[in-house]
PDB file of N, CA and C in Angstrom:
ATOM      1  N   UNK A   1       0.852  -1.177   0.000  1.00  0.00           N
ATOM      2  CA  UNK A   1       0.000   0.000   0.000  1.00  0.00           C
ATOM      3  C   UNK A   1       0.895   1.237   0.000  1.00  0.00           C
ATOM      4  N   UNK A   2       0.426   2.091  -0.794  1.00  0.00           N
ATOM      5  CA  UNK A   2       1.343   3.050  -1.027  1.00  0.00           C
ATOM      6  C   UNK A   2       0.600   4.580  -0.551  1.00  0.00           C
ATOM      7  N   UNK A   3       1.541   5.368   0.320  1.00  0.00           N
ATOM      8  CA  UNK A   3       1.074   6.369   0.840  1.00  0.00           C
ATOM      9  C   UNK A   3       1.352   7.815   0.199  1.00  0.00           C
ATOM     10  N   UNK A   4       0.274   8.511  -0.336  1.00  0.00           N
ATOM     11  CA  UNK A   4       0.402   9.726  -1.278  1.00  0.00           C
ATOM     12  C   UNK A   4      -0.248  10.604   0.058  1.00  0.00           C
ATOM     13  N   UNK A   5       0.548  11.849  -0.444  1.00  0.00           N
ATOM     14  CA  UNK A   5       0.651  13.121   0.239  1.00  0.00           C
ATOM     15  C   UNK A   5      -0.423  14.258  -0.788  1.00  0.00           C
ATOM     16  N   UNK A   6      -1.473  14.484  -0.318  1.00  0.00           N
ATOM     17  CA  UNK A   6      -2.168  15.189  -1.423  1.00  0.00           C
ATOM     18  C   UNK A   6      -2.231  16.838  -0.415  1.00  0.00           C
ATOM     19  N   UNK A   7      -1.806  18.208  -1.228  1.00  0.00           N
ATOM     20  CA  UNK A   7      -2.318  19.175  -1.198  1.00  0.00           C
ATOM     21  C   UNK A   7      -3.485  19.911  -1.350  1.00  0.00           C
ATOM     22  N   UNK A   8      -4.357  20.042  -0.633  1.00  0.00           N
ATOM     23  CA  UNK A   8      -5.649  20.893  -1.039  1.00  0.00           C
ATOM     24  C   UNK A   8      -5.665  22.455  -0.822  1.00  0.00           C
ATOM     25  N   UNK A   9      -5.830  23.105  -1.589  1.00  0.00           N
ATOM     26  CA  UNK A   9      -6.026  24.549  -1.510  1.00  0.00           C
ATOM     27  C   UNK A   9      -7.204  25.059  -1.539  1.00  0.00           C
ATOM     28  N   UNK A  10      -7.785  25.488  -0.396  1.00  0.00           N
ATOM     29  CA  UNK A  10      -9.119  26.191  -0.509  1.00  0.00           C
ATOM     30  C   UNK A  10      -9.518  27.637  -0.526  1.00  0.00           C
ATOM     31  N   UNK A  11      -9.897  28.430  -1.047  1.00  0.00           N
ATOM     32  CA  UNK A  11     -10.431  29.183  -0.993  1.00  0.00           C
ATOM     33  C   UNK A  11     -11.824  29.642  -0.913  1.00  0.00           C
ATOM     34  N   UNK A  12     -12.524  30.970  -0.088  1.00  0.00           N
ATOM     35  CA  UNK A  12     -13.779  30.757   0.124  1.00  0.00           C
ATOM     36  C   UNK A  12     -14.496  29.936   0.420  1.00  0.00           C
ATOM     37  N   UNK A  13     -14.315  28.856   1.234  1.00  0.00           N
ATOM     38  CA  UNK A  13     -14.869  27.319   1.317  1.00  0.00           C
ATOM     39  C   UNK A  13     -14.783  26.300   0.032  1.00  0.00           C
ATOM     40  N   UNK A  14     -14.185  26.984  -0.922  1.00  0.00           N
ATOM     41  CA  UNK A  14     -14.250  26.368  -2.280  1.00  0.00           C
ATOM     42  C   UNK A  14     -12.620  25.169  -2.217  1.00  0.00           C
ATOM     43  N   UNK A  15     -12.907  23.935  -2.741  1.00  0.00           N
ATOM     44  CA  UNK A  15     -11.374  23.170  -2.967  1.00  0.00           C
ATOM     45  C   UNK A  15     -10.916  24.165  -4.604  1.00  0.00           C
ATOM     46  N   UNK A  16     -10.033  24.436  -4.796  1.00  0.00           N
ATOM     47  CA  UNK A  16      -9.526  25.069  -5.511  1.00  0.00           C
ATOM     48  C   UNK A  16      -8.401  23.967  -6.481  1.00  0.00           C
ATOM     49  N   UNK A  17      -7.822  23.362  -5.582  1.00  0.00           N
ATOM     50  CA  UNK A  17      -6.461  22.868  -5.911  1.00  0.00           C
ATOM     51  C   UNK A  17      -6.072  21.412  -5.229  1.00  0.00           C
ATOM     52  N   UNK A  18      -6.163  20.341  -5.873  1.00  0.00           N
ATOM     53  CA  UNK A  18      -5.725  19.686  -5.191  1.00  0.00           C
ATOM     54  C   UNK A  18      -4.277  18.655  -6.221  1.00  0.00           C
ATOM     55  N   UNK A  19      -2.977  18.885  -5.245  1.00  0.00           N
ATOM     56  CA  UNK A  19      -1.841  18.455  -5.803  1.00  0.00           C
ATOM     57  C   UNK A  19      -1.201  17.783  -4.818  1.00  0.00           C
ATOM     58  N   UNK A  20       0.106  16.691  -5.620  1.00  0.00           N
ATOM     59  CA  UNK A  20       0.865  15.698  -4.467  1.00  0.00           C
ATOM     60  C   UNK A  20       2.027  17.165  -4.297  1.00  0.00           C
ATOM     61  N   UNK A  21       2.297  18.033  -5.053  1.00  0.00           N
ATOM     62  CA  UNK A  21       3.678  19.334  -5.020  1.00  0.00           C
ATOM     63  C   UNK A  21       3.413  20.170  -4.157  1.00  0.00           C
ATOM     64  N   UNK A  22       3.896  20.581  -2.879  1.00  0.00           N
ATOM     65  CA  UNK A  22       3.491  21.048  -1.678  1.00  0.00           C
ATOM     66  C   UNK A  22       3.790  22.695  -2.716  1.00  0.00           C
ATOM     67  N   UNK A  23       5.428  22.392  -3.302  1.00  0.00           N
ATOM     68  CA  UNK A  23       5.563  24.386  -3.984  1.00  0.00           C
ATOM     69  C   UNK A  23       4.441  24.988  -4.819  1.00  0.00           C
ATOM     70  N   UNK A  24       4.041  23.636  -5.642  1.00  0.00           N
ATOM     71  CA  UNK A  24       2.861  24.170  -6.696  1.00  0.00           C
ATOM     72  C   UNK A  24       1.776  24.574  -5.721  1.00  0.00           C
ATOM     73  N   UNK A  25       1.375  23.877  -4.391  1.00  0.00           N
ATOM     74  CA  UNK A  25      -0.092  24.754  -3.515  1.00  0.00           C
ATOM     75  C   UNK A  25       0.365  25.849  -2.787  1.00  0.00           C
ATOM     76  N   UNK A  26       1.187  25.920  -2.466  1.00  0.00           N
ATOM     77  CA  UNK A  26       1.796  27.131  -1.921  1.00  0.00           C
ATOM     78  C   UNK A  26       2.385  28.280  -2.761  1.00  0.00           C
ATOM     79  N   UNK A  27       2.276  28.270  -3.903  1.00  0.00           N
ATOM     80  CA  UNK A  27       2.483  29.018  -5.237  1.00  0.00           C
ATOM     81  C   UNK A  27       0.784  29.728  -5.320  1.00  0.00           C
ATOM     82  N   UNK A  28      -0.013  28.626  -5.444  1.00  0.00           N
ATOM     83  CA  UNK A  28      -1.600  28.828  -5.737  1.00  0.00           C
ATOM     84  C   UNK A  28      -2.354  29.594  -4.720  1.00  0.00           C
ATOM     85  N   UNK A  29      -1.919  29.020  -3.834  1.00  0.00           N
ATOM     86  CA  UNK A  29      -2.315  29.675  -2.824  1.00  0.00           C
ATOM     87  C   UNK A  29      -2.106  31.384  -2.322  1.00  0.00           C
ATOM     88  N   UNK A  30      -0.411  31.545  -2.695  1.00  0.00           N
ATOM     89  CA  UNK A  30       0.038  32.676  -2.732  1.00  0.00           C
ATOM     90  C   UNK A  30      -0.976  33.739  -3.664  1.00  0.00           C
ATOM     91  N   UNK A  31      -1.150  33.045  -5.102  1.00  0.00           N
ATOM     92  CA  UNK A  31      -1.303  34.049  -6.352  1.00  0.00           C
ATOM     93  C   UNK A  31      -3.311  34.267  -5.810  1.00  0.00           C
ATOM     94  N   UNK A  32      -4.223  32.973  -5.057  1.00  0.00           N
ATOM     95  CA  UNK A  32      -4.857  33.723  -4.493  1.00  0.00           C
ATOM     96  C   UNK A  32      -5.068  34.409  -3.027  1.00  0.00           C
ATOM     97  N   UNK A  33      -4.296  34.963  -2.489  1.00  0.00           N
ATOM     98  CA  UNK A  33      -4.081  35.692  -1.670  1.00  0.00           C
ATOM     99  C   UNK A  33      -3.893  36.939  -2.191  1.00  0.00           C
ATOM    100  N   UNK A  34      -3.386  37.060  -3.414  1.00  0.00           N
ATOM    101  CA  UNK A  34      -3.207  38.331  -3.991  1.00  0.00           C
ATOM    102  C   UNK A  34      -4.231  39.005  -4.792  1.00  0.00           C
ATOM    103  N   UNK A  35      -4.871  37.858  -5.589  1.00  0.00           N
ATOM    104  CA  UNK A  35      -6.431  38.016  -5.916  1.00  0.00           C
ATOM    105  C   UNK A  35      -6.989  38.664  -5.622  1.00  0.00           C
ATOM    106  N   UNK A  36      -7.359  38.042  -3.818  1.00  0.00           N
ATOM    107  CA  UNK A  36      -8.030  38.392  -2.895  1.00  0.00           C
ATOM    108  C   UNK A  36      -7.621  40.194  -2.642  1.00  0.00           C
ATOM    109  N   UNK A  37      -6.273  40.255  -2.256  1.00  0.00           N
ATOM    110  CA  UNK A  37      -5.954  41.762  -2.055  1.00  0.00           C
ATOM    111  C   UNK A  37      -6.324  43.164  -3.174  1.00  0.00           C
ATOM    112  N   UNK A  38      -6.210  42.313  -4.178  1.00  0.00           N
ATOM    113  CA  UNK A  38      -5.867  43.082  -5.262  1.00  0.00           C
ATOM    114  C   UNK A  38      -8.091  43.601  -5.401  1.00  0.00           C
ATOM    115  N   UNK A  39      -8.663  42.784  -4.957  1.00  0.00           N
ATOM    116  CA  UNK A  39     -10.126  42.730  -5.009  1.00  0.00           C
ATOM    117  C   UNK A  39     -10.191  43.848  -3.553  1.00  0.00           C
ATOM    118  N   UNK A  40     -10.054  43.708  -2.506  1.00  0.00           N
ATOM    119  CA  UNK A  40      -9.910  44.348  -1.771  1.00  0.00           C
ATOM    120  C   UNK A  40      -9.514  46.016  -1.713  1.00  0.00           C
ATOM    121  N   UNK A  41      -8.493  46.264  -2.686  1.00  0.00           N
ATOM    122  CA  UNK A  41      -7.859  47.311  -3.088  1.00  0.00           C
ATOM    123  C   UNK A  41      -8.704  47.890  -3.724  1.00  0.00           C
ATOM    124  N   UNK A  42      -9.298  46.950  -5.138  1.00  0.00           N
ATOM    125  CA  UNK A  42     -10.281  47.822  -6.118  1.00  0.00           C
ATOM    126  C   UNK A  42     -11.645  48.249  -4.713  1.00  0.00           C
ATOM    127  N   UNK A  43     -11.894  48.044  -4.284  1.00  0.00           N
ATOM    128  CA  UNK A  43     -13.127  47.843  -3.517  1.00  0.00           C
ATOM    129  C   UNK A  43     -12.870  48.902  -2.463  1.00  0.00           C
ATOM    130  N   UNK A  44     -12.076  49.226  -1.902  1.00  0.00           N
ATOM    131  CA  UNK A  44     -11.553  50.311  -1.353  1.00  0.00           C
ATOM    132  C   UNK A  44     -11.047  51.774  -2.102  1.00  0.00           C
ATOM    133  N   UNK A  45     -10.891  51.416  -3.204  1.00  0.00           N
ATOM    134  CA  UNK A  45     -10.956  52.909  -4.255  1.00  0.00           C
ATOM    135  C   UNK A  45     -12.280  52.895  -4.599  1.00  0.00           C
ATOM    136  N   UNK A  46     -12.993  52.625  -4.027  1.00  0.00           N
ATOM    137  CA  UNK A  46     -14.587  52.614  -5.036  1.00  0.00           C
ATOM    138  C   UNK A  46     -14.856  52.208  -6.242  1.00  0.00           C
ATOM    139  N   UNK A  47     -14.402  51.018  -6.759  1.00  0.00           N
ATOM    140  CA  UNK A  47     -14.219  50.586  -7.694  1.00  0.00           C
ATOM    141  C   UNK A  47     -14.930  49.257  -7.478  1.00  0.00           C
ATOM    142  N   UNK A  48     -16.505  49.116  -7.830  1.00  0.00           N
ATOM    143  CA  UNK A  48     -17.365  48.366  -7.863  1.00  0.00           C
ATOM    144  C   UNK A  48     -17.446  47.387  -8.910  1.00  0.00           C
ATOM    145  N   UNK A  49     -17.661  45.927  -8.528  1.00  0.00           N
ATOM    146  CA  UNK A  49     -17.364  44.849  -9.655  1.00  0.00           C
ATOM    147  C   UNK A  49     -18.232  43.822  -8.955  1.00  0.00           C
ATOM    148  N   UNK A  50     -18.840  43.282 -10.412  1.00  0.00           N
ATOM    149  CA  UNK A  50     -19.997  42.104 -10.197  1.00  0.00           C
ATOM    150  C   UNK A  50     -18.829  40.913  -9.486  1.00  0.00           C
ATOM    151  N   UNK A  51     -19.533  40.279  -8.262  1.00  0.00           N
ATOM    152  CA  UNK A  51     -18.378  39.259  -7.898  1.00  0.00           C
ATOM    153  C   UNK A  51     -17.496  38.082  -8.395  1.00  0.00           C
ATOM    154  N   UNK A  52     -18.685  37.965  -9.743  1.00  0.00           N
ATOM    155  CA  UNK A  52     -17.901  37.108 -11.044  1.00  0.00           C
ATOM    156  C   UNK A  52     -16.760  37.887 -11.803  1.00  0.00           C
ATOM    157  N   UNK A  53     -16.809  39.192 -12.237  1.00  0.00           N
ATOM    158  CA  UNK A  53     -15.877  39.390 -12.570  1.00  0.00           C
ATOM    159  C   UNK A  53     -14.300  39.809 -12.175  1.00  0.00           C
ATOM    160  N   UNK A  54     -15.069  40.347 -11.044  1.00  0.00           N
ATOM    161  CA  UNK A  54     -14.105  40.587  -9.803  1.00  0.00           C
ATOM    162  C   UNK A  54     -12.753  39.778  -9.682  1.00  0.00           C
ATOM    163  N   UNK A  55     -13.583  38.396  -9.304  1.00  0.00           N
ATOM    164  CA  UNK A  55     -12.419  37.282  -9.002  1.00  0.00           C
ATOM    165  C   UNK A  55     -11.605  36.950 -10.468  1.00  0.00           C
ATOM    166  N   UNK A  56     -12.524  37.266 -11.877  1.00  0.00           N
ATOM    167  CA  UNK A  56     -12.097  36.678 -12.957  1.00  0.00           C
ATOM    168  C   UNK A  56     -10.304  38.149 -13.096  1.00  0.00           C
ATOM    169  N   UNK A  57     -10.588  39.339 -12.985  1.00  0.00           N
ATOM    170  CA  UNK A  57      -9.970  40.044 -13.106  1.00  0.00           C
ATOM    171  C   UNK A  57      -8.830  40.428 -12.089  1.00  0.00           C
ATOM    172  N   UNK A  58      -9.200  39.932 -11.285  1.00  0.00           N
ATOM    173  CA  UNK A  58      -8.102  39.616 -10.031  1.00  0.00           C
ATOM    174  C   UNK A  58      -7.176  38.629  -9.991  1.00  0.00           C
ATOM    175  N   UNK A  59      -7.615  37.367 -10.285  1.00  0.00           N
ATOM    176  CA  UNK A  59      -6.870  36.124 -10.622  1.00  0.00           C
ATOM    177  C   UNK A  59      -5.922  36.613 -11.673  1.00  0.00           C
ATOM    178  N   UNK A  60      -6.402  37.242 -12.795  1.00  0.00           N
ATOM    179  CA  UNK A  60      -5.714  37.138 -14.517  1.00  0.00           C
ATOM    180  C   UNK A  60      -4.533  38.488 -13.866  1.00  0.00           C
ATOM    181  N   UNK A  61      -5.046  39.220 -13.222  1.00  0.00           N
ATOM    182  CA  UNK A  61      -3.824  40.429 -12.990  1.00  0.00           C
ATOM    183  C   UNK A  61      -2.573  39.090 -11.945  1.00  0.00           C
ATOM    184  N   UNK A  62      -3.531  38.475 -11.083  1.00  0.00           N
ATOM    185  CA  UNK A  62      -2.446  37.775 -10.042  1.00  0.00           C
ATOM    186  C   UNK A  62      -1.312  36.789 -10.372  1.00  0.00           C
ATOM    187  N   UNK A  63      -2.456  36.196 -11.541  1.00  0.00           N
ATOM    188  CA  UNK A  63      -1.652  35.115 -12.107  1.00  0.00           C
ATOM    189  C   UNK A  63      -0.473  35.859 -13.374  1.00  0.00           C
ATOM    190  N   UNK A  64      -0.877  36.822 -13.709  1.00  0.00           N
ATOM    191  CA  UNK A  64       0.357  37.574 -14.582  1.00  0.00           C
ATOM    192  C   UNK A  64       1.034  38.829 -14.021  1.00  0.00           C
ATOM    193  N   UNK A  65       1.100  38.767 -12.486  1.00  0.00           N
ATOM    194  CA  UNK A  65       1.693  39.990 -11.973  1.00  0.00           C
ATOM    195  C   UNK A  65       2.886  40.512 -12.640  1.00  0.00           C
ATOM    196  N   UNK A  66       3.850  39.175 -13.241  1.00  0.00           N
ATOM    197  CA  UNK A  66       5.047  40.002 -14.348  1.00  0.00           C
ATOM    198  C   UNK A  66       4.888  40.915 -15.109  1.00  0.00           C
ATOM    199  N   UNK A  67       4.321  40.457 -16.079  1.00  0.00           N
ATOM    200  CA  UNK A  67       3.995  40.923 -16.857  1.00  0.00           C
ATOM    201  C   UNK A  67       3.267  42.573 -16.621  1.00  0.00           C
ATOM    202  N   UNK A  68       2.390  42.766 -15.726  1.00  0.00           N
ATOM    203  CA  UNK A  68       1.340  43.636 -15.395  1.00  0.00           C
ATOM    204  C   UNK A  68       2.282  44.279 -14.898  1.00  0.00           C
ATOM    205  N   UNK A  69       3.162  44.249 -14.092  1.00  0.00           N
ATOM    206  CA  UNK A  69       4.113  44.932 -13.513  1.00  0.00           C
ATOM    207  C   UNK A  69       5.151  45.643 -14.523  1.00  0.00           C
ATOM    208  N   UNK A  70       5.898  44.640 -15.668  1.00  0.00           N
ATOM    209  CA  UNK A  70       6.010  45.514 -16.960  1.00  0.00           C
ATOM    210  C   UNK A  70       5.205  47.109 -17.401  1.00  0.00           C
ATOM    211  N   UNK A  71       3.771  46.253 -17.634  1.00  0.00           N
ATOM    212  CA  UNK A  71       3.161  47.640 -18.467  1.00  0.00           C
ATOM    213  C   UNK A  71       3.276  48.893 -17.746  1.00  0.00           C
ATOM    214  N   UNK A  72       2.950  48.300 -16.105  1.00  0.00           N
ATOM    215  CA  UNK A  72       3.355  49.171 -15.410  1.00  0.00           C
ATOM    216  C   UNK A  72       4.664  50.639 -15.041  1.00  0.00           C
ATOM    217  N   UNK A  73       5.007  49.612 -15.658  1.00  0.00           N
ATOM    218  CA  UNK A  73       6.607  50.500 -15.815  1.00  0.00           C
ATOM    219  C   UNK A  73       7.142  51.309 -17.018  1.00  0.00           C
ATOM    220  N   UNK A  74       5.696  51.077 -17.975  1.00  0.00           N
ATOM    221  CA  UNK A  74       5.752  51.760 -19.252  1.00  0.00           C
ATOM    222  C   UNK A  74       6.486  50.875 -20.043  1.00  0.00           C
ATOM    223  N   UNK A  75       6.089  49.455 -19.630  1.00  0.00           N
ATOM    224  CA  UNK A  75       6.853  48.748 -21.175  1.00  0.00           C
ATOM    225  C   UNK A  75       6.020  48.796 -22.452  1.00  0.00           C
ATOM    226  N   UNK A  76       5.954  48.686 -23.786  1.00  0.00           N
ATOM    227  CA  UNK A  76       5.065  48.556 -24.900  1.00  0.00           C
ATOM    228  C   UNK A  76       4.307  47.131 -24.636  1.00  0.00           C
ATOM    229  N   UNK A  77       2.885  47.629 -24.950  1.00  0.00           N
ATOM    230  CA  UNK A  77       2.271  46.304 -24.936  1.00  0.00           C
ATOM    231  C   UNK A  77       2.874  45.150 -25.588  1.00  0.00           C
ATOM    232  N   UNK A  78       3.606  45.732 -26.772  1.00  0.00           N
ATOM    233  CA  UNK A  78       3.467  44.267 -27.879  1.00  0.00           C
ATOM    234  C   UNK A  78       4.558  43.533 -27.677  1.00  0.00           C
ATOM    235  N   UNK A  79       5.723  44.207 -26.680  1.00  0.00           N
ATOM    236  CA  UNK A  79       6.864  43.577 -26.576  1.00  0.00           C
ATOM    237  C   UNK A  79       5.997  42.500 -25.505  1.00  0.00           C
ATOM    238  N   UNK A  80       5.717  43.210 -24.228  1.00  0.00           N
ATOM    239  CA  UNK A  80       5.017  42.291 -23.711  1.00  0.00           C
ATOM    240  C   UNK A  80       4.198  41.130 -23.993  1.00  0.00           C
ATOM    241  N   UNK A  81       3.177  41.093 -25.219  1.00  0.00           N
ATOM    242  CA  UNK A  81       2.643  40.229 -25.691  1.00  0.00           C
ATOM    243  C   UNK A  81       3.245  39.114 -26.071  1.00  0.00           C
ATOM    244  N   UNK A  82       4.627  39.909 -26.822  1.00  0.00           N
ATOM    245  CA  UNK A  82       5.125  38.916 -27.631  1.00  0.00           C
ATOM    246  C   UNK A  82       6.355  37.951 -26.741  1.00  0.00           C
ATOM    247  N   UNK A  83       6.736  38.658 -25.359  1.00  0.00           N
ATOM    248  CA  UNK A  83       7.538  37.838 -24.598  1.00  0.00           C
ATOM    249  C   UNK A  83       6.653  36.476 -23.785  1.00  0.00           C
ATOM    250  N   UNK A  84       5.059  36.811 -23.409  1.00  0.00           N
ATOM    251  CA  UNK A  84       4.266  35.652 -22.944  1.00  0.00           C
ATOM    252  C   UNK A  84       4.176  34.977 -24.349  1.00  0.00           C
ATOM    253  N   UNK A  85       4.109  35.264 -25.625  1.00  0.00           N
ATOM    254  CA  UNK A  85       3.855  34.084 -26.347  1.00  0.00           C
ATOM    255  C   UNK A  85       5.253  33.273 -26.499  1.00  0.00           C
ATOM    256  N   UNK A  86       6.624  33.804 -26.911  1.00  0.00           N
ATOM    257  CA  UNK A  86       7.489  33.249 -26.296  1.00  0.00           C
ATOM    258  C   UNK A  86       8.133  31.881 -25.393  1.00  0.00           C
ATOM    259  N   UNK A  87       6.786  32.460 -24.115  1.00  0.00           N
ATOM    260  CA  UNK A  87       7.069  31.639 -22.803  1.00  0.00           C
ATOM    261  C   UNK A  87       6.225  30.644 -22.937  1.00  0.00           C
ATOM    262  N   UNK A  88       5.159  30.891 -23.679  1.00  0.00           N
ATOM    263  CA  UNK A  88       4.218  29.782 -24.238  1.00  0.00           C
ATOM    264  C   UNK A  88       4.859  28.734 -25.004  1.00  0.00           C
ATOM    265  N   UNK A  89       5.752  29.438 -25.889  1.00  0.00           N
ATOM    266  CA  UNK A  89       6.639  28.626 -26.979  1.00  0.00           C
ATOM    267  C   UNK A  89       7.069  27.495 -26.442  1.00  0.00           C
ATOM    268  N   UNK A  90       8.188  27.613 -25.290  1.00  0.00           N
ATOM    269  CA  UNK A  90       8.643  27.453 -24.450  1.00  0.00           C
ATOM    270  C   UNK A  90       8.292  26.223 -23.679  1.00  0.00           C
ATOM    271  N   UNK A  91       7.087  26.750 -23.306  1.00  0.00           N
ATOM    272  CA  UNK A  91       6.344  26.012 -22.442  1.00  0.00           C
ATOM    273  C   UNK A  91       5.794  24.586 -23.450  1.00  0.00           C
ATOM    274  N   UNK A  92       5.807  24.699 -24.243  1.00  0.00           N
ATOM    275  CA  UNK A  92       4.897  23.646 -25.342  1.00  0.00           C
ATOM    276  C   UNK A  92       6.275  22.994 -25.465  1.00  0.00           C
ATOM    277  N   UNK A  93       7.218  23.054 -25.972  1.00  0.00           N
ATOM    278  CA  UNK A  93       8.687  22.788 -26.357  1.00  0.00           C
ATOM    279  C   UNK A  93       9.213  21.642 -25.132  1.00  0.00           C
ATOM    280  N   UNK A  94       8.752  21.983 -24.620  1.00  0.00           N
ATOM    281  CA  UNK A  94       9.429  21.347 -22.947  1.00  0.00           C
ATOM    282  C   UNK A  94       8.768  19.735 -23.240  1.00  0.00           C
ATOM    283  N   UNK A  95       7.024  20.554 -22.737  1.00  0.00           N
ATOM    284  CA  UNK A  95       6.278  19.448 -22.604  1.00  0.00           C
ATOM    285  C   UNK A  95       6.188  18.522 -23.479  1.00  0.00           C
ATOM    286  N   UNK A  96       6.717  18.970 -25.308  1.00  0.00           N
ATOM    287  CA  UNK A  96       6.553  17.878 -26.098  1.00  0.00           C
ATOM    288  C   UNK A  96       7.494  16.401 -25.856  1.00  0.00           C
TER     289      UNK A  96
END
């Protein structure tokens, strides 16, 4: 009998995540914690959002804080665009 170590990540009472990679739930977990803040923040500037989109637009900034942090800094969109497709490249390349 073999003993597996499973990660669950919950959020909002919700299972979110469940993995045997303790870094990958603690990664997930991190990016929603930031979600969460980043929802918090809009919501505190008066910046009102249906709760579906809320989380949808919170996650996509959390999960690409690089990047977002770029534009931030006045990089050109398209360089940006074109460095996530890149990482996509990348990413496909590996996995083949």
């Amino acid at each position: 009998m073999a003993i597996i170590v499973k990660y669950v990540v919950e959020h909002n009472g919700e299972e979110k995540l469940v993995t045997t990679d303790k870094k990958a739930a603690d990664k997930y977990d991190k990016m929603l914690e930031v979600a969460d803040n980043l929802g918090a923040y809009f919501n505190a500037k008066g910046i009102k959002l249906a709760p579906e989109i809320s989380e949808e637009l919170t996650i996509l900034l959390s999960k690409n804080k690089d990047m977002v942090g770029k534009l931030l800094k006045g990089a050109d969109l398209k360089s940006v665009l074109n460095e996530e497709k890149a990482d996509v490249v990348e990413m496909d390349k590996r996995s083949a």
